[in-house]
Protein backbone atom coordinates (compact mmCIF):
# COMPACT_ATOMS: atom_id res chain seq x y z
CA UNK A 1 95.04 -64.12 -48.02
CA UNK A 2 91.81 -62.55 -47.78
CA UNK A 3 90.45 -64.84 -50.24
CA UNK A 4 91.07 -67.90 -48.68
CA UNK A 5 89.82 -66.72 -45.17
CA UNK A 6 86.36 -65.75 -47.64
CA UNK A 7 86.46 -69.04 -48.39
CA UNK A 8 87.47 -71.13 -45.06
CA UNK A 9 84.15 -69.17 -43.50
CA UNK A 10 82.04 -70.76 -46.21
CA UNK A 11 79.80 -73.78 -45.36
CA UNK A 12 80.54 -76.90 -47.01
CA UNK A 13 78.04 -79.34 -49.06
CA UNK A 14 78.42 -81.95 -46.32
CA UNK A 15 77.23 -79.12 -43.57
CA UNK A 16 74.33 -77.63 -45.41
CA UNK A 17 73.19 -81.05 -45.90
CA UNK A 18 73.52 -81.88 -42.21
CA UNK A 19 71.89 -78.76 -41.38
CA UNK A 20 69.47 -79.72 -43.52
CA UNK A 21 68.89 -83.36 -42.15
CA UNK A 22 68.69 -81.51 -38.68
CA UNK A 23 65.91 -79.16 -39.73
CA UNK A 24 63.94 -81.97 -41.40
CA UNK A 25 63.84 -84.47 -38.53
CA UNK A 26 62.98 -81.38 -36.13
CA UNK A 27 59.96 -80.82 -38.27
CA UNK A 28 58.86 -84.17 -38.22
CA UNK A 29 59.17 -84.32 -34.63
CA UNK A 30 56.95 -80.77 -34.30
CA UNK A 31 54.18 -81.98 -36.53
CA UNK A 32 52.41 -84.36 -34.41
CA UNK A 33 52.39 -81.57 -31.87
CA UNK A 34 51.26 -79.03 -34.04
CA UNK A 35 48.69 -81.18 -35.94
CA UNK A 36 47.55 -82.00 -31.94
CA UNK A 37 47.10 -78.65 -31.19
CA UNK A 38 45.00 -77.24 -34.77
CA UNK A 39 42.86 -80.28 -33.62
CA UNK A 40 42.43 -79.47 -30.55
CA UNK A 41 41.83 -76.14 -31.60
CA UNK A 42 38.91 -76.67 -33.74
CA UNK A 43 37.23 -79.62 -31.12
CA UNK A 44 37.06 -76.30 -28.59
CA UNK A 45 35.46 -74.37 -31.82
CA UNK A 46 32.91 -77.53 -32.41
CA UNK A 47 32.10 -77.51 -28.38
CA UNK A 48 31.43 -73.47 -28.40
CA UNK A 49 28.99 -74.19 -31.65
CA UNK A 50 27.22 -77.17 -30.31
CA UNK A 51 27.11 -75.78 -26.48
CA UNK A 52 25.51 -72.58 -28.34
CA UNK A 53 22.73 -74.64 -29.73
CA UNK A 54 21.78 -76.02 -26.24
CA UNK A 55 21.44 -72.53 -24.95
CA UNK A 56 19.09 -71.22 -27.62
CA UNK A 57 17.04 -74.18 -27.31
CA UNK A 58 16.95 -73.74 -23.50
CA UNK A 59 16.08 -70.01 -24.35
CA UNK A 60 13.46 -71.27 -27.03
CA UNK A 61 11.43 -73.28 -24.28
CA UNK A 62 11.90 -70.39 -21.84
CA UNK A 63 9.71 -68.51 -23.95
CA UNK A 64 7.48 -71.05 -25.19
CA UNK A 65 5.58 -72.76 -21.92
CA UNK A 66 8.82 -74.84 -21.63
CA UNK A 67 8.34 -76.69 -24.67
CA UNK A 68 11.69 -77.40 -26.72
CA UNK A 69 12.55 -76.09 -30.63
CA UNK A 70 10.20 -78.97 -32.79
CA UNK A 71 12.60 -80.12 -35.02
CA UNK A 72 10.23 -79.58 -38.39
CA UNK A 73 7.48 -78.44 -39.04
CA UNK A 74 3.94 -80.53 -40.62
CA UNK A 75 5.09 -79.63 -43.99
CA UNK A 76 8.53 -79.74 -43.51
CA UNK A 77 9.02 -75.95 -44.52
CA UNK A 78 10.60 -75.21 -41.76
CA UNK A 79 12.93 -76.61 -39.37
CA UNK A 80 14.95 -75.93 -36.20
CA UNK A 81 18.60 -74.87 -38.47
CA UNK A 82 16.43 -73.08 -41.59
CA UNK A 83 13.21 -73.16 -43.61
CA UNK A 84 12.44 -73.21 -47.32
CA UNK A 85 9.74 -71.88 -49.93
CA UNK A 86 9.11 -75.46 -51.52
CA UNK A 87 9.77 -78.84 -50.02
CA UNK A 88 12.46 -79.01 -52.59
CA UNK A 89 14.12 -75.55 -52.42
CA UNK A 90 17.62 -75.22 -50.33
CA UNK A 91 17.42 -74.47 -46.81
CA UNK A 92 17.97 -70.65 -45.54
CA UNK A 93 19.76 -70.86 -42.83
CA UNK A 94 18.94 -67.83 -41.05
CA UNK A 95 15.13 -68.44 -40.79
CA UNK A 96 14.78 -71.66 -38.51
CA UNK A 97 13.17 -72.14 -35.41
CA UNK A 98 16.06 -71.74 -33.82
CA UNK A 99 17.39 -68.73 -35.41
CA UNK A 100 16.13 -65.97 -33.22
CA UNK A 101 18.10 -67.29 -30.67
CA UNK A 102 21.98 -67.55 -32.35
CA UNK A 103 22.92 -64.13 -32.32
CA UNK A 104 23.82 -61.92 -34.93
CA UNK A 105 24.26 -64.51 -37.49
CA UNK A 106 20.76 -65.75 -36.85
CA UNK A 107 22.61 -69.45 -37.80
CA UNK A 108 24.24 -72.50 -36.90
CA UNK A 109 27.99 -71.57 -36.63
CA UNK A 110 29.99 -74.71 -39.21
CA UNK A 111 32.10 -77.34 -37.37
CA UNK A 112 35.47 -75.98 -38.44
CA UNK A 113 36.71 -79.75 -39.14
CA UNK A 114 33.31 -80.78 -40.41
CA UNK A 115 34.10 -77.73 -43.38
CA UNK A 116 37.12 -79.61 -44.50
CA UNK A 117 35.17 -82.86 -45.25
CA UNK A 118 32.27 -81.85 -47.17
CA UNK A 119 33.31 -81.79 -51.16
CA UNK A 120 31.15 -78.18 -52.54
CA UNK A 121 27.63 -77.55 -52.14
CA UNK A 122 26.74 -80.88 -52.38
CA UNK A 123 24.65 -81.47 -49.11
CA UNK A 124 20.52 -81.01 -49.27
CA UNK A 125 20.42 -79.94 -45.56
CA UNK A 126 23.16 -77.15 -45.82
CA UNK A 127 22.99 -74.71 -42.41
CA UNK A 128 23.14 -77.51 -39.90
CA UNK A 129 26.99 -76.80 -39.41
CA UNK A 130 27.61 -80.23 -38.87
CA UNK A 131 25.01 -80.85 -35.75
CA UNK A 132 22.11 -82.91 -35.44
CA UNK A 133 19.46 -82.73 -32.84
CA UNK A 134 17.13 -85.59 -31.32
CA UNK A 135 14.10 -85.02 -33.04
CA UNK A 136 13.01 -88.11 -32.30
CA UNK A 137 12.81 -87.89 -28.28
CA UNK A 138 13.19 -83.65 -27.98
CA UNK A 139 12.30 -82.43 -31.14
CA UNK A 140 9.25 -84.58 -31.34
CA UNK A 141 7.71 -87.28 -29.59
CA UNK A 142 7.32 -91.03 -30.24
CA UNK A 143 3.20 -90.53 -30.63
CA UNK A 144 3.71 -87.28 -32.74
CA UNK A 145 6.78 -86.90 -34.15
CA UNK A 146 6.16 -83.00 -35.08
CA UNK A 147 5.36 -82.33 -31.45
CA UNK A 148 8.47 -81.18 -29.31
CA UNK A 149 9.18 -82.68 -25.69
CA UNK A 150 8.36 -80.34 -22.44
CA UNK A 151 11.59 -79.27 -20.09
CA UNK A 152 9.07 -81.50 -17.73
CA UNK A 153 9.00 -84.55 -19.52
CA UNK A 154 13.34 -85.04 -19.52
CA UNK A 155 13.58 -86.64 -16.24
CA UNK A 156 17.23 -86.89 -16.71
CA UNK A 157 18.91 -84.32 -18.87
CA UNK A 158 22.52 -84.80 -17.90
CA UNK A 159 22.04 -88.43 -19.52
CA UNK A 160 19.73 -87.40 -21.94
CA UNK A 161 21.24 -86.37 -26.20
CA UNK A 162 19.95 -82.45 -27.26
CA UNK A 163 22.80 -82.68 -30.21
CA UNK A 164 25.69 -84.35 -31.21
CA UNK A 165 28.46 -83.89 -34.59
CA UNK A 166 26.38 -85.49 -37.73
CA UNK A 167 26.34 -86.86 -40.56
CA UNK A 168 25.24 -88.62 -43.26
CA UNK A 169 27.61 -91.23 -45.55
CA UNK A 170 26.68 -90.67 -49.70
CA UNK A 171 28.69 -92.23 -52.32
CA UNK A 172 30.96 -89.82 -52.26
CA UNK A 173 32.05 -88.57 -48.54
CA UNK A 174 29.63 -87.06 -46.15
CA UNK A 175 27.02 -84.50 -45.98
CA UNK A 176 25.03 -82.27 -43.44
CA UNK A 177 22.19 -83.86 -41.77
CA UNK A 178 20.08 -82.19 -39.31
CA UNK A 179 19.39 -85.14 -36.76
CA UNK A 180 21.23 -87.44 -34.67
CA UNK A 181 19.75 -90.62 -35.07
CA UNK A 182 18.77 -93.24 -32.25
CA UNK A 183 19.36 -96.43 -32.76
CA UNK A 184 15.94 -97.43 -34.13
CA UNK A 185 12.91 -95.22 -35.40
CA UNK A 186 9.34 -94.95 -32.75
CA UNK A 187 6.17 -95.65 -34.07
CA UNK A 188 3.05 -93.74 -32.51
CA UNK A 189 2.32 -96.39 -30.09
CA UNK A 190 5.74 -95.53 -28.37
CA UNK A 191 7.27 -99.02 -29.78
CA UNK A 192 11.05 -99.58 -31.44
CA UNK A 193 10.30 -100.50 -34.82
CA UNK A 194 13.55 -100.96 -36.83
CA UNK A 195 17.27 -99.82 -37.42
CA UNK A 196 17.90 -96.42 -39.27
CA UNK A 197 20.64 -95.31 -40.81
CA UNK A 198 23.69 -94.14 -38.14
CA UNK A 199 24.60 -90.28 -38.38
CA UNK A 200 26.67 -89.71 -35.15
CA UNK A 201 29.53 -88.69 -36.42
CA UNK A 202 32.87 -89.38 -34.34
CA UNK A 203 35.54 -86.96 -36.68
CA UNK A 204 37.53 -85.67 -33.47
CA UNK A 205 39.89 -88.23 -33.38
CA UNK A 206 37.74 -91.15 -33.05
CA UNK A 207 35.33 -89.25 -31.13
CA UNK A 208 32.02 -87.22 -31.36
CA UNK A 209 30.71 -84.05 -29.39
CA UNK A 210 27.30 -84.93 -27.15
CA UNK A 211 25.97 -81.91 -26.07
CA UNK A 212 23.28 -83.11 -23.18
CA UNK A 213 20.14 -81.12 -22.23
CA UNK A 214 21.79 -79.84 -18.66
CA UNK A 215 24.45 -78.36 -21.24
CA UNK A 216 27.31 -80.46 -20.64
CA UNK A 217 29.14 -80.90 -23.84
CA UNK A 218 31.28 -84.60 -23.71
CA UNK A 219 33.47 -86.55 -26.36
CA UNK A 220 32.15 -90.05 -26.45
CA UNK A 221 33.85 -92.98 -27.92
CA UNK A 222 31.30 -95.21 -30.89
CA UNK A 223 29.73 -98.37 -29.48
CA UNK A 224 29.14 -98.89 -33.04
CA UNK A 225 29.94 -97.86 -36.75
CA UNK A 226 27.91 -98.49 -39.74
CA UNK A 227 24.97 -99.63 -40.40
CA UNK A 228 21.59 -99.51 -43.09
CA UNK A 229 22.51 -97.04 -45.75
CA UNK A 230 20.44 -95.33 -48.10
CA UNK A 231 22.37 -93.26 -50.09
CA UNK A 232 25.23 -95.57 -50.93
CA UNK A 233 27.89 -94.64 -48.37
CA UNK A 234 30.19 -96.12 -46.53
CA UNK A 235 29.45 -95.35 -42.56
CA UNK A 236 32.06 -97.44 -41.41
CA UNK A 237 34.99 -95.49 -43.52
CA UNK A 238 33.18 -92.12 -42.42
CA UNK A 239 33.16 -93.23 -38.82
CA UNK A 240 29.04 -92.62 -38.39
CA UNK A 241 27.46 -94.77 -36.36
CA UNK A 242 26.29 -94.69 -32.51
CA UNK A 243 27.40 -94.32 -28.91
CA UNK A 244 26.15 -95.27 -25.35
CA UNK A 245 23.56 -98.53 -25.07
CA UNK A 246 20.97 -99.38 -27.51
CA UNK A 247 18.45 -100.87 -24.89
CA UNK A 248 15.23 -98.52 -25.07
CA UNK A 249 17.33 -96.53 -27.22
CA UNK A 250 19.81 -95.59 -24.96
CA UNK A 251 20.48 -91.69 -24.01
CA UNK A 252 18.03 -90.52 -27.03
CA UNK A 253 15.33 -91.43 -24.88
CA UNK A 254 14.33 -89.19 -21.65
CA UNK A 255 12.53 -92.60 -20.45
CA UNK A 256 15.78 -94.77 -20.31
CA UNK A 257 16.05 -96.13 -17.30
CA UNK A 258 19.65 -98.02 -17.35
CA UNK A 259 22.94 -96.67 -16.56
């Protein structure tokens, strides 16, 4: 008797498969939510990291006459995420301009989703963590591009790009790259003088992180992916390209004067 009530408490195959079924669909259901939420989770990471790099800047040109990070230096030893013994060597990424001014790290924290992407050490600008800054219009300036832009010369800074998620499409994936791009390069007579390669890079769902030079940090949608490519990538597949207008190019330039 005993026996058989062991055995009518049992679970049957037809239950533990059901149960089974049950647990499987419940999953599925949680995983877009979860997946949602370890995204979100690293976008807020990205935003701390990129909104940090605004404030060291902004605590760079406190203490130099008001004058921004440059983005490089003349012999391209040295730039704003790390410097190097030989214009060949790796970058160390606790001796840029910038350094002095990210804590006790002395470095540019790594986009947590940015990480996941990059295959090894196979990047030539490792310690940008993922961000590039406009060393075209802030690190430098159309006339010399090695000379950073004055607090006083950024008539707009809550419409004009300090950083934003890079980089840059290879044969093989992505890699770091130090600058975001405008749409076309300046030559020294202040004139738009051709398309460059895109390195915005829009990996939050479709989106990239602008920091601006008030220190707002937004998600903005690409106006455009791909473009010329120099190292056999694939910007499109990557999702690199650019945001905002192109006219005058667009928020990369302090001087733009449309919406």
């Amino acid at each position: 008797m005993l026996l058989q009530r062991c055995r009518k408490s049992g679970f049957t195959l037809i239950e533990l498969l059901v149960v089974m079924a049950v647990i499987a669909i419940m999953g599925a259901l949680l995983m877009p939510t979860v997946t949602s939420t370890m995204d979100s989770a690293k976008a807020a990471k990205s935003t701390s990291n990129i909104q940090q790099l605004v404030i060291a800047n902004l605590a760079y040109a406190a203490e130099n006459d008001g004058y921004f990070c440059p983005a490089q230096s003349a012999n391209n030893r040295i730039r704003w995420h790390g410097a190097r013994s030989s214009s060949t060597g790796p970058f160390d990424p606790t001796k840029g301009y910038l350094s002095p001014y990210l804590g006790n790290e002395g470095r540019v924290k790594m986009c947590p989703l940015f990480s996941e992407m990059l295959g090894g050490s196979s990047s030539f600008e490792e310690g940008t963590g993922g961000y590039g800054y406009n060393a075209t219009y802030i690190g430098g300036t159309p006339s010399n591009w090695g000379s950073p832009s004055c607090i006083s010369r950024v008539p707009h800074p809550s419409k004009t790009v300090m950083f934003t998620t890079t980089a840059f499409a290879k044969s093989k994936g992505v890699q770091e790259y130090p600058y975001s791009e405008p749409y076309e390069w300046v030559d020294p007579n202040n004139n738009l003088s051709g398309a460059l390669q895109p390195s915005v890079h829009f990996r939050f769902r479709g989106k990239a992180l602008v920091a601006w030079c008030d220190g707002r940090v937004s998600q903005e949608l690409p106006s455009k992916l791909g473009g010329t490519e120099y190292y056999g990538g694939d910007s499109v597949r990557e999702k690199i390209g650019w945001f905002g207008p192109s006219e005058q190019n667009g928020y990369w330039n302090p001087d733009y004067t449309g919406p």
